[in-house]
Protein backbone atom coordinates (compact mmCIF):
# COMPACT_ATOMS: atom_id res chain seq x y z
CA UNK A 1 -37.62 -3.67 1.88
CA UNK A 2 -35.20 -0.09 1.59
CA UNK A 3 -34.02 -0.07 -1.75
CA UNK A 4 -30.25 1.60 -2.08
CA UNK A 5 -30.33 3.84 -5.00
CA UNK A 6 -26.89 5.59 -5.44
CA UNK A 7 -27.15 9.09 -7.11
CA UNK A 8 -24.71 10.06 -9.52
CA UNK A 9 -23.87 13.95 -9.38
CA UNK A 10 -22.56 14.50 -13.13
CA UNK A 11 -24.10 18.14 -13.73
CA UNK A 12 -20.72 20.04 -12.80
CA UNK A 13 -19.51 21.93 -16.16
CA UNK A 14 -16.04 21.73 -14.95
CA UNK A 15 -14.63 25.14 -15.83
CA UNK A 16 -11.85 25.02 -13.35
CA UNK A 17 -10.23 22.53 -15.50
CA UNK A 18 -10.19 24.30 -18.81
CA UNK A 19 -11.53 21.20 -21.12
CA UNK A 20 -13.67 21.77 -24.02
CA UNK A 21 -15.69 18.86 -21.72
CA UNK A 22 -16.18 18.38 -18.64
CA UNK A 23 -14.45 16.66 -15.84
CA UNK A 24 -16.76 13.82 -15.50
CA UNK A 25 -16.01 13.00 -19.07
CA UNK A 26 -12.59 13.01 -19.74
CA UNK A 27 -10.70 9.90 -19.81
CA UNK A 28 -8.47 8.20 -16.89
CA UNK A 29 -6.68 4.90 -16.36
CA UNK A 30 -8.48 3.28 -19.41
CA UNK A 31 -12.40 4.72 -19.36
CA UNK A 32 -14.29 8.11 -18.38
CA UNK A 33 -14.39 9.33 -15.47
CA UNK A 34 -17.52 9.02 -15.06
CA UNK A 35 -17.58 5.04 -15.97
CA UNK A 36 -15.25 4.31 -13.00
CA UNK A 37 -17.83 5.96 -10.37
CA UNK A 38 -20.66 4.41 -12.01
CA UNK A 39 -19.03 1.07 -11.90
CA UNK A 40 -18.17 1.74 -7.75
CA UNK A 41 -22.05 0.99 -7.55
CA UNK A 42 -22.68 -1.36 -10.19
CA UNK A 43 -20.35 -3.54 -8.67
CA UNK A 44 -21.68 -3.04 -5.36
CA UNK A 45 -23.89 -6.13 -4.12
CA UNK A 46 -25.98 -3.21 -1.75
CA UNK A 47 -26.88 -1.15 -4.36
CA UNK A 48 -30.00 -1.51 -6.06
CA UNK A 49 -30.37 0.68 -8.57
CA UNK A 50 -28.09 3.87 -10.11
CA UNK A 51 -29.41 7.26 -10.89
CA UNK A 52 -27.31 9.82 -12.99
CA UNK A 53 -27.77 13.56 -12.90
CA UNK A 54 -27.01 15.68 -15.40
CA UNK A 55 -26.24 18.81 -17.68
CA UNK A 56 -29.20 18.31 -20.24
CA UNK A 57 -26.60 18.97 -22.88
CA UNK A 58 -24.57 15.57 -21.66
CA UNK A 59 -27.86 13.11 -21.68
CA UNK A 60 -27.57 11.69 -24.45
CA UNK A 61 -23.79 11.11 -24.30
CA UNK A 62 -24.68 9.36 -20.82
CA UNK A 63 -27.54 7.23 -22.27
CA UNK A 64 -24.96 5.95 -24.58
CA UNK A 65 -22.55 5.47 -21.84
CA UNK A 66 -24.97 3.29 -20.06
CA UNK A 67 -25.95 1.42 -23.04
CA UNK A 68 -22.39 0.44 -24.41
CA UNK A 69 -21.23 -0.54 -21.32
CA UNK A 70 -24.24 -2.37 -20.35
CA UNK A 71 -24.97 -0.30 -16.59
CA UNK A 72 -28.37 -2.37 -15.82
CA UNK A 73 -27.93 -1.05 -12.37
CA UNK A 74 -28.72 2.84 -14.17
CA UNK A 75 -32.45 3.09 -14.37
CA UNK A 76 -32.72 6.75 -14.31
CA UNK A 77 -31.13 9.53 -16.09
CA UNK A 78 -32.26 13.16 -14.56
CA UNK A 79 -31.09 16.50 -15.72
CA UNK A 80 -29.72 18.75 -12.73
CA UNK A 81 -29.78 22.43 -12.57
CA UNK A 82 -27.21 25.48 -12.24
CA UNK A 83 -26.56 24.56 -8.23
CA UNK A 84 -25.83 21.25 -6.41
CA UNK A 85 -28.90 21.80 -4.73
CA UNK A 86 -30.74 21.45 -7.87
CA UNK A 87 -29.36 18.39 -8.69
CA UNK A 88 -29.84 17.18 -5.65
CA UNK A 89 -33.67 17.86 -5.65
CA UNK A 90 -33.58 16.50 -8.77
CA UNK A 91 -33.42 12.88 -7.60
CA UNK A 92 -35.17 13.85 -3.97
CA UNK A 93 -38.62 14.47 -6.20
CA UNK A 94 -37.96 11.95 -8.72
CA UNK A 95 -38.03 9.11 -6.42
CA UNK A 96 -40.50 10.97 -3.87
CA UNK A 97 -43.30 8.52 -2.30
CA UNK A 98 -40.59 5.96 -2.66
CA UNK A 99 -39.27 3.43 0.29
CA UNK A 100 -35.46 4.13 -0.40
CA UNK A 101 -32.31 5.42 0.77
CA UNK A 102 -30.56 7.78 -1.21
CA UNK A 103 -26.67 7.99 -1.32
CA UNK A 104 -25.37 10.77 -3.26
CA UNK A 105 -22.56 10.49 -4.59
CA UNK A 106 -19.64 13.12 -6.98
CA UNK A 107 -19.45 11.67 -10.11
CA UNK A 108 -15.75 12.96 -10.06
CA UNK A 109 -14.88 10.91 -7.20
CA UNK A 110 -14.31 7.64 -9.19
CA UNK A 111 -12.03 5.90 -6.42
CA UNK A 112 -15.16 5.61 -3.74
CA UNK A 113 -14.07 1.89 -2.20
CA UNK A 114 -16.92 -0.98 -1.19
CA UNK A 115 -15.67 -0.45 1.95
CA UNK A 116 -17.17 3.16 2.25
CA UNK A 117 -20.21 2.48 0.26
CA UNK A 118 -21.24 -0.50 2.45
CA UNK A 119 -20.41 1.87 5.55
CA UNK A 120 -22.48 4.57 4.78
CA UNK A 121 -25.87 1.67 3.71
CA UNK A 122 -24.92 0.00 7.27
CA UNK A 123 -24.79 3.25 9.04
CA UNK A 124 -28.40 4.13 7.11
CA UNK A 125 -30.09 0.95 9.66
CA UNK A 126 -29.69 3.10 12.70
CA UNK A 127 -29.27 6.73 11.38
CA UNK A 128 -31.37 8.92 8.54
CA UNK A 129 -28.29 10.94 7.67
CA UNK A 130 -24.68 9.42 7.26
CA UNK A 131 -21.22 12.01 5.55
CA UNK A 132 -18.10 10.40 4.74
CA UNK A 133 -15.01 12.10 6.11
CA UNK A 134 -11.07 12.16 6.51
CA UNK A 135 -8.71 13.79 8.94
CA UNK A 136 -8.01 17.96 8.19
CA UNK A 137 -4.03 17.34 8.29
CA UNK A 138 -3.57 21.25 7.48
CA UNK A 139 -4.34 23.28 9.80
CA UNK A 140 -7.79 25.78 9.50
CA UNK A 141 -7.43 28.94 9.49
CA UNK A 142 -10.64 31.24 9.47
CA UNK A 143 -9.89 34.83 7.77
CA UNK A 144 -11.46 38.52 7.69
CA UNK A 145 -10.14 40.82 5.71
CA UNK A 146 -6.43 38.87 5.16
CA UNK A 147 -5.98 38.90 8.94
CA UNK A 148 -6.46 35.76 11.29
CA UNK A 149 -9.54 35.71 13.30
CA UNK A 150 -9.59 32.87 14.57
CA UNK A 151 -7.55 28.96 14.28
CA UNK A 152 -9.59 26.33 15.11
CA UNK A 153 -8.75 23.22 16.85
CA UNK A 154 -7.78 20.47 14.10
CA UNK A 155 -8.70 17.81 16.25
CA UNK A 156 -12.00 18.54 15.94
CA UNK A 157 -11.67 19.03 12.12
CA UNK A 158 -12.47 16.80 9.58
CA UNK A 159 -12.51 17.13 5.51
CA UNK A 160 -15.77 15.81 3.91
CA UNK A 161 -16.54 13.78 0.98
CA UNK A 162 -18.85 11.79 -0.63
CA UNK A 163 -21.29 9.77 -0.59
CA UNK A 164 -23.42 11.54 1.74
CA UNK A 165 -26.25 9.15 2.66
CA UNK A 166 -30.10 9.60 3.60
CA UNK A 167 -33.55 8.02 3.99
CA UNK A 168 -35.59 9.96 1.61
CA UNK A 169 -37.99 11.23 4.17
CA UNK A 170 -34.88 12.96 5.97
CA UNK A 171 -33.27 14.77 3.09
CA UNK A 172 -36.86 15.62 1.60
CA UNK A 173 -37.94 17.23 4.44
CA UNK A 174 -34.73 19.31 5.22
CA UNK A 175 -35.27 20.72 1.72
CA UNK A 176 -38.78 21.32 1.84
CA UNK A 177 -37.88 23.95 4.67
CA UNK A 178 -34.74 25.26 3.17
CA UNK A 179 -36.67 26.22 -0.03
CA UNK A 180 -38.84 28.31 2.35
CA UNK A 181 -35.74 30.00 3.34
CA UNK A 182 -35.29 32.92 1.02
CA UNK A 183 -31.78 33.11 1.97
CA UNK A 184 -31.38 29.31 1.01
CA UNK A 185 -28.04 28.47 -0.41
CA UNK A 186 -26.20 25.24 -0.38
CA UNK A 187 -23.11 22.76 -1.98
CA UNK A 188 -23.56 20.33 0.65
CA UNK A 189 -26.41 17.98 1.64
CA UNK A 190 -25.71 17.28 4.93
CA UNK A 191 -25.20 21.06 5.68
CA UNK A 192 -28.88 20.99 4.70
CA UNK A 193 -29.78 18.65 7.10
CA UNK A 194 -27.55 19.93 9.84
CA UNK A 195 -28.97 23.52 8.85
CA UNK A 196 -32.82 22.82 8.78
CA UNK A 197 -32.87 19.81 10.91
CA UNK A 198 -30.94 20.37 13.66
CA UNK A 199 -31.62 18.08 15.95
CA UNK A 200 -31.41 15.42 13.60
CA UNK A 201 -28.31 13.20 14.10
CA UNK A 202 -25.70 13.47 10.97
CA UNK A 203 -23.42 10.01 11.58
CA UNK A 204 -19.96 10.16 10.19
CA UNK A 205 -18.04 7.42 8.56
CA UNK A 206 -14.70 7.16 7.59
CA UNK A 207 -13.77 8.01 4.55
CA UNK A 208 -10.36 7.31 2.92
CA UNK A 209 -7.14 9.29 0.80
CA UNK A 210 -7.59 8.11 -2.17
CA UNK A 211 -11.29 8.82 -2.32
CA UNK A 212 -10.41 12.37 -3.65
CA UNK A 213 -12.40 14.69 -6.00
CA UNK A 214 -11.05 16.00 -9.78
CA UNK A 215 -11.03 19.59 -8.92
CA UNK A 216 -7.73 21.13 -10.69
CA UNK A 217 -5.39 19.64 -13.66
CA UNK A 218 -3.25 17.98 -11.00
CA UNK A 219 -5.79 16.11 -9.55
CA UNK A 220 -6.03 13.92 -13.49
CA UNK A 221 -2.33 13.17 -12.41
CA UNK A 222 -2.64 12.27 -8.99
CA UNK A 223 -6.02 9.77 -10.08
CA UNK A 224 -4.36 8.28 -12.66
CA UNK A 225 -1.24 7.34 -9.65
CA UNK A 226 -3.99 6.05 -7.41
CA UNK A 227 -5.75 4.01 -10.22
CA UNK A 228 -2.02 2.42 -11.05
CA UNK A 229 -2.16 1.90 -7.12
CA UNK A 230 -5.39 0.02 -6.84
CA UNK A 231 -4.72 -2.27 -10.04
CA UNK A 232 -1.38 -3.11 -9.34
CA UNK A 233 -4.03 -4.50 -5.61
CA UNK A 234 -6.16 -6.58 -8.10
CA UNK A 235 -3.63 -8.13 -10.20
CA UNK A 236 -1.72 -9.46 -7.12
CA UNK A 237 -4.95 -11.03 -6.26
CA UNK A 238 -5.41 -12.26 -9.71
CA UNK A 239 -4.76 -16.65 -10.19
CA UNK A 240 -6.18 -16.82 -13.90
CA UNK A 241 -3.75 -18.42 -15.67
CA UNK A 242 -5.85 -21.24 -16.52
CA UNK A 243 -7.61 -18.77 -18.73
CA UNK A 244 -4.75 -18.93 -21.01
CA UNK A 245 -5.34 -22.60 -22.21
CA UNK A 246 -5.69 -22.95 -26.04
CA UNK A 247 -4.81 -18.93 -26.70
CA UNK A 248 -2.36 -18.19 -29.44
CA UNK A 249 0.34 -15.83 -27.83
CA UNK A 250 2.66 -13.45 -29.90
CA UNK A 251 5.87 -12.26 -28.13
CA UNK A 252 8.32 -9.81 -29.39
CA UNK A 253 11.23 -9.96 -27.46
CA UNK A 254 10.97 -13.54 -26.11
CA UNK A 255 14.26 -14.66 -26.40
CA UNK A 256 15.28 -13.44 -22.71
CA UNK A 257 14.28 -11.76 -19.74
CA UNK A 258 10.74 -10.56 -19.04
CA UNK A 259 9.33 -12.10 -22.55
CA UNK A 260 10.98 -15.32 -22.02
CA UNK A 261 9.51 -15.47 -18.33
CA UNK A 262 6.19 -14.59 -19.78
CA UNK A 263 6.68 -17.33 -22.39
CA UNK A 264 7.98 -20.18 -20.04
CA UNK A 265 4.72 -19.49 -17.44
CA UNK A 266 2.02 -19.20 -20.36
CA UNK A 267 3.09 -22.70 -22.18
CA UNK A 268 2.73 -24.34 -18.58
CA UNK A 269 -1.19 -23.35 -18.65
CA UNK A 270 -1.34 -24.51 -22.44
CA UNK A 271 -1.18 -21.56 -24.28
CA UNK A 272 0.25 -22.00 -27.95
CA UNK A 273 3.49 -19.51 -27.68
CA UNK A 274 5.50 -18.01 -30.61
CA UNK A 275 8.40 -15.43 -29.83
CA UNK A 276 10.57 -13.80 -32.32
CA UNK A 277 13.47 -11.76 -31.99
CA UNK A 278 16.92 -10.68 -33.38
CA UNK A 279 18.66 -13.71 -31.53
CA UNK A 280 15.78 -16.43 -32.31
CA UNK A 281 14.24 -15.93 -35.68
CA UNK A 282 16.22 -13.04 -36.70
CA UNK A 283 13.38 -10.37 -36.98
CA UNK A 284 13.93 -7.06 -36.92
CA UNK A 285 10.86 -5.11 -35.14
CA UNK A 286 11.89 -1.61 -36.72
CA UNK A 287 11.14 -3.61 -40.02
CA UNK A 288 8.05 -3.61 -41.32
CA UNK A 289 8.16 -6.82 -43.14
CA UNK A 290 9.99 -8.86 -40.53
CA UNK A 291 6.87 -8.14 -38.34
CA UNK A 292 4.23 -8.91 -40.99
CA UNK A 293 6.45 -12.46 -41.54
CA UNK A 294 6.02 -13.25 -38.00
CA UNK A 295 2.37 -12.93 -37.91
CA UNK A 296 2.00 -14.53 -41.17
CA UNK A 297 3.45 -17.42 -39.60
CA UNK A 298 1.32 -17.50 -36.91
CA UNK A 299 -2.07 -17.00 -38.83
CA UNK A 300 -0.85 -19.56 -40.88
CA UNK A 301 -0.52 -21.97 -38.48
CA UNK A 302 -3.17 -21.24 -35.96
CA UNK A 303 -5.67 -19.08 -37.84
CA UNK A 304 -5.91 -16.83 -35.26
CA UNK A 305 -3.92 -14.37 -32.56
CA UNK A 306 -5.70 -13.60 -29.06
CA UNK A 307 -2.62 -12.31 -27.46
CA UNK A 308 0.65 -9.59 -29.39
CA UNK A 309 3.27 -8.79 -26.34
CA UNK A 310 6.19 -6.60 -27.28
CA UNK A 311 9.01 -6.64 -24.78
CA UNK A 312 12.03 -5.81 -27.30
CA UNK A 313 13.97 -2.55 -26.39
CA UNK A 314 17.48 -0.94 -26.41
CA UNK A 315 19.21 0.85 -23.63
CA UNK A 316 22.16 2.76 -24.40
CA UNK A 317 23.15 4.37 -21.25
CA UNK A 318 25.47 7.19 -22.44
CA UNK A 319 25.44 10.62 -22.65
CA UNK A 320 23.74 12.28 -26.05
CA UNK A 321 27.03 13.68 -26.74
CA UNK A 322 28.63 10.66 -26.83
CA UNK A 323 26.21 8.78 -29.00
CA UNK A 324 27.00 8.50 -32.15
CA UNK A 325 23.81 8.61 -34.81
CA UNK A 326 23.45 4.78 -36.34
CA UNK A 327 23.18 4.62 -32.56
CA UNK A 328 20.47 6.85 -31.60
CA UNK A 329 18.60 5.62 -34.87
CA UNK A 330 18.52 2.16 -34.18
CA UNK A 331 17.85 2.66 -30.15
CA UNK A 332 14.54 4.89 -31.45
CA UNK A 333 13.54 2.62 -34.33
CA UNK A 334 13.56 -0.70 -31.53
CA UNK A 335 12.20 1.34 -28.75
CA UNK A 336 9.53 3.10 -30.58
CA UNK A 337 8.80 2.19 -34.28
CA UNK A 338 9.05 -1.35 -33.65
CA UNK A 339 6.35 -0.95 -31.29
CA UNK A 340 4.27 1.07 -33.40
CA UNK A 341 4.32 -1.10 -36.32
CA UNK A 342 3.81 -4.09 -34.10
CA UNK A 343 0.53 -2.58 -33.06
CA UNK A 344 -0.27 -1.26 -36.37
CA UNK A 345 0.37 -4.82 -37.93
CA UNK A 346 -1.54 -6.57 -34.73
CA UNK A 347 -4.84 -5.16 -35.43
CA UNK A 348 -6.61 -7.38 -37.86
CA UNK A 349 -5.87 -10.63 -36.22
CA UNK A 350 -6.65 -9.11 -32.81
CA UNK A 351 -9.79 -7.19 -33.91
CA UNK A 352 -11.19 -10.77 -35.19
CA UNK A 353 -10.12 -12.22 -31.43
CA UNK A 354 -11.44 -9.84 -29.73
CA UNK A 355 -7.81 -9.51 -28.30
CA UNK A 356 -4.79 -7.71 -26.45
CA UNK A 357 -2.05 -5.97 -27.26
CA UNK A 358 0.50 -5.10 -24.42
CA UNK A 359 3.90 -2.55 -24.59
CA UNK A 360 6.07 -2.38 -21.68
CA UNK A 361 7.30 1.21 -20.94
CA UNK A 362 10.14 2.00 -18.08
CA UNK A 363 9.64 3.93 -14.77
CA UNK A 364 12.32 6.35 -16.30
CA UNK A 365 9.63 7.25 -18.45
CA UNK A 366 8.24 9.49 -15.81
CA UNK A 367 11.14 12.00 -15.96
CA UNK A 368 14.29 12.34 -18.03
CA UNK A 369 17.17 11.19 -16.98
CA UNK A 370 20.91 11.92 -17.58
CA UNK A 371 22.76 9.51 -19.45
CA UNK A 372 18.80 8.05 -20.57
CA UNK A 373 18.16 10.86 -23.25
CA UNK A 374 16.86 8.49 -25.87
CA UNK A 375 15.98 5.30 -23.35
CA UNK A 376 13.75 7.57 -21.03
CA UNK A 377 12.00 9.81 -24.36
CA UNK A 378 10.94 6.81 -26.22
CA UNK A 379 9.77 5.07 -23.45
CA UNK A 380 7.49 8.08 -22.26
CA UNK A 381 6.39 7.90 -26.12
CA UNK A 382 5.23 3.97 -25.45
CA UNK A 383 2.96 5.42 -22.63
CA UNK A 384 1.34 7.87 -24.84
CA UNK A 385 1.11 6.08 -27.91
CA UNK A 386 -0.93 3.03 -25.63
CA UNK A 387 -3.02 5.98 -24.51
CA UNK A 388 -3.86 6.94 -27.90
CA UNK A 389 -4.38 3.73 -29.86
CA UNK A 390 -6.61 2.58 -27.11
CA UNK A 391 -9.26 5.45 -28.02
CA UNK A 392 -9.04 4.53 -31.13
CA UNK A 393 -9.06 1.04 -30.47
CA UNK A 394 -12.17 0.65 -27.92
CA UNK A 395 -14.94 0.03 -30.70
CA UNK A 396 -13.49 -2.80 -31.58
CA UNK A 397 -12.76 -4.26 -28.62
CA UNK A 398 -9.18 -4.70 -28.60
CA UNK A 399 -7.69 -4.36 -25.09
CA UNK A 400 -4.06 -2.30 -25.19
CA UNK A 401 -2.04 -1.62 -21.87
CA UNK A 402 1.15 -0.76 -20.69
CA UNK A 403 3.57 -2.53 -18.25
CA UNK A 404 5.71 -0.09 -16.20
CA UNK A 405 8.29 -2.14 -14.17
CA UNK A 406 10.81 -0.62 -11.84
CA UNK A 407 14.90 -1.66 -12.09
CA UNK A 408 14.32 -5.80 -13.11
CA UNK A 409 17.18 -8.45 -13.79
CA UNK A 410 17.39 -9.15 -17.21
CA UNK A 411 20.65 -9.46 -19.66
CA UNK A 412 19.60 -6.16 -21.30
CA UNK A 413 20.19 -4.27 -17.30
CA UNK A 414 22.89 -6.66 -16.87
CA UNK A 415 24.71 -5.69 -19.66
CA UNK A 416 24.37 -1.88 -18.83
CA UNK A 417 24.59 -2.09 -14.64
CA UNK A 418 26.64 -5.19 -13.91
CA UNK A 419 26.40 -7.00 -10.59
CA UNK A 420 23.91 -5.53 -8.31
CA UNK A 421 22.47 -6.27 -5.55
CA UNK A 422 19.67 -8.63 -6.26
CA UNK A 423 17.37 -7.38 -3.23
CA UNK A 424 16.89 -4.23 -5.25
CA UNK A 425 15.92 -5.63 -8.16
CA UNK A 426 12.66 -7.04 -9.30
CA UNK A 427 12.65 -10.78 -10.71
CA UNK A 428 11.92 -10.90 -14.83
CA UNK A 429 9.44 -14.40 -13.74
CA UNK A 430 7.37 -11.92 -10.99
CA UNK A 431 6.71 -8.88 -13.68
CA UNK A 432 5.85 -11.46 -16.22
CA UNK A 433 2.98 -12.93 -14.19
CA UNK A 434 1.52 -9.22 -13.62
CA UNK A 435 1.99 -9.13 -17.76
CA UNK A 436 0.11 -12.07 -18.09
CA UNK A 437 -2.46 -10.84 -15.64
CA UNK A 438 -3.05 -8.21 -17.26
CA UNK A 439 -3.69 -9.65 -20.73
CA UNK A 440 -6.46 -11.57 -18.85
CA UNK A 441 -8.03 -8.86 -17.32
CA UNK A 442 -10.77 -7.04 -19.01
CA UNK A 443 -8.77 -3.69 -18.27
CA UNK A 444 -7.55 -1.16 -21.36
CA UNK A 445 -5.71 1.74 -21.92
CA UNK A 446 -3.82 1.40 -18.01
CA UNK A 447 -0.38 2.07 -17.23
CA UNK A 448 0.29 -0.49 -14.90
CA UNK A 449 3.11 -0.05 -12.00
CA UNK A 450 5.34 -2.97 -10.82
CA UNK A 451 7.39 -2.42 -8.14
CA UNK A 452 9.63 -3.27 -5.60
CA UNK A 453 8.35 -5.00 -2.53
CA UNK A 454 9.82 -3.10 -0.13
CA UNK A 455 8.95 -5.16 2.84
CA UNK A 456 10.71 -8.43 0.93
């Protein structure tokens, strides 16, 4: 039988970019680039087996990609050359005289869905060449010279992508005559086929949006959007809260709104729940020793901590003017050194358990805000600081995210808004069950979006 082998194109140097590495290899929504597309095809029940190509500087970085994150799927690491081309041929002659289909694949693509893969191995059963495309929404203009020569029709347009699909035979042959070319030039494998097989048909499957490629430094932004996007998909799907039986939960904050809701939910599936806060137990996160007291008391109860949740914060909504400093000192020492010192406290116990820590940030994080000066700047510090301490964190396998909800009912918006209209608002008990998702999930270093149902 066909095997599927997808091939991995990772030999790009990524100049556009301007990072000492390269695009594949910088780090998005949690993980490399470069270990969400290999991961598309790990996870993919068609595909066999996983080749990688490469920049022969990057191999061993790769091998020890595959190796810490346990690819089995990866049985071949190849180094590419200067030109796709060359990468391409790389994996054409190193699985030449084999029965397989190969499905080539950017390695800076890392939202590819199962829903495209599986097209383009479906379409392989009737066709020996298969693209992946999208609508052109812009229109096409052809140019000479900086004047228009011509506009093409758009309906007849479309924007390609990737994978690009092939039985071996088909794409090795194509080459094998385009190397004869002396002329031969090429960034696209089907235009290969189309070029130097031309009566060969070239089927075309859908392809989708979010399937785009890291070209510029706007394109990290826009990934990391989609990621939030496909996560905030899975956790709705997510029903594990029976996975929470017999854990040892820390919450910061519990006392009322989202970390009570989170606290109410996670006894009902048996986990062992201790909140502290100002109101409760009278601790102080800002203080260091407050903070080591409450997981002292934990430990010494339960001899262990799998989950540390800090949902404590302060919103003065005022103008900076306005606020006076014993003001803005305590709303930064809450908002942001508690948190710190909550991690930096957290990471014995959850080192040992193998455990997660999760911050909650605010969508006014994104972009400051009048009247939010301190609220909106310490949140945006949360996101960076989870960034951060997850790097460092990963070799010991201690999971840290971020919850990002939009405008929820709790006292603390109460207090600041008054009566709203409840229809705009999320629920506190619906953004603590995505919390508690996500400690489940074996996600870190993800900023994950809760919003508004608009449809509700």
């Amino acid at each position: 039988m066909r095997k599927n082998v997808a091939v991995i194109l990772a030999s790009g140097k990524g100049s556009r970019l301007g990072y000492k590495n390269p695009k594949q290899f910088l780090k998005i929504a949690g993980k490399l680039v470069i270990e969400h597309t290999i991961e598309a095809f790990q996870k993919h029940k068609l595909i066999d087996e996983i080749a990688i190509v490469c920049h022969k500087d990057y191999v061993t970085l790769v091998e020890d990609i595959v190796n810490k994150r346990k690819y089995f799927k990866v049985k071949k690491i190849l180094i590419g050359g200067k030109e796709r081309s060359d990468s391409s041929l790389a994996a054409i002659r190193a699985y030449d005289g084999e029965d397989v289909n190969l499905i080539f694949h950017d390695a800076v693509r890392p939202l590819v869905s199962d829903r495209i893969i599986s097209d383009c191995i479906n379409a392989l059963r009737t066709y020996n060449a298969v693209d992946v495309t999208i609508p052109a929404t812009d229109t096409i203009i052809e140019v000479d010279k900086n004047f228009i020569i011509n506009v093409p029709d758009r309906s007849k347009l479309k924007r390609g992508q990737t994978p690009q699909a092939f039985k071996i035979e088909t794409i090795k042959k194509a080459y094998e005559l385009g190397l004869k070319d002396p002329f031969f030039k090429t960034t696209d494998d089907c235009g290969v086929v189309r070029k130097y097989l031309p009566n060969e048909k070239i089927y075309v499957v859908t392809g989708d949006i979010f399937n785009m490629k890291i070209t510029y430094e706007p394109d990290l932004f826009l990934i990391e959007k989609l990621f939030q996007l496909k996560r905030r998909t899975m956790l709705d799907k997510s029903t594990s809260f029976n996975l929470l039986k017999d854990k040892v939960m820390v919450i910061f904050g519990g006392s009322s709104g989202i970390g009570y809701e989170m606290k109410k939910i996670a006894e009902k599936y048996k986990c062992k729940v201790y909140s502290f806060s100002r109101s409760q137990t009278n601790t102080n996160i800002a203080i260091k020793e407050d903070v080591i007291k409450a997981f002292d008391t934990v430990l010494s109860k339960e001899n262990k901590i799998d989950f540390v949740v800090n949902t404590a914060a302060i919103l003065n909504k005022e103008p900076l003017v306005n606020m006076d400093y014993k003001t803005i000192e305590n709303a930064i020492a809450t908002n942001y050194l508690g948190a710190v010192i909550i991690a930096k406290e957290s990471f014995i116990p959850l080192s040992k358990s193998k455990g997660s820590l999760l911050l909650f940030t605010s969508s006014s994080y994104t972009r400051g805000r009048a009247n939010y000066s301190i609220y909106s700047s310490s949140k945006a510090a949360i996101v960076n600081f989870t960034q951060a301490i997850d790097s460092e964190w990963e070799p010991f396998g201690i999971r840290v995210n971020c919850i990002n909800p939009e405008r929820t009912i709790t006292p603390m918006r109460i207090k600041n808004f008054g009566n709203e209209d409840p229809r705009t608002l999320l629920k506190a008990e619906d953004v603590a069950k995505i919390a508690l998702q996500t400690l489940l999930l074996p996600i870190s270093g993800e900023i994950i979006d809760v919003k508004i149902d608009k449809n509700e």
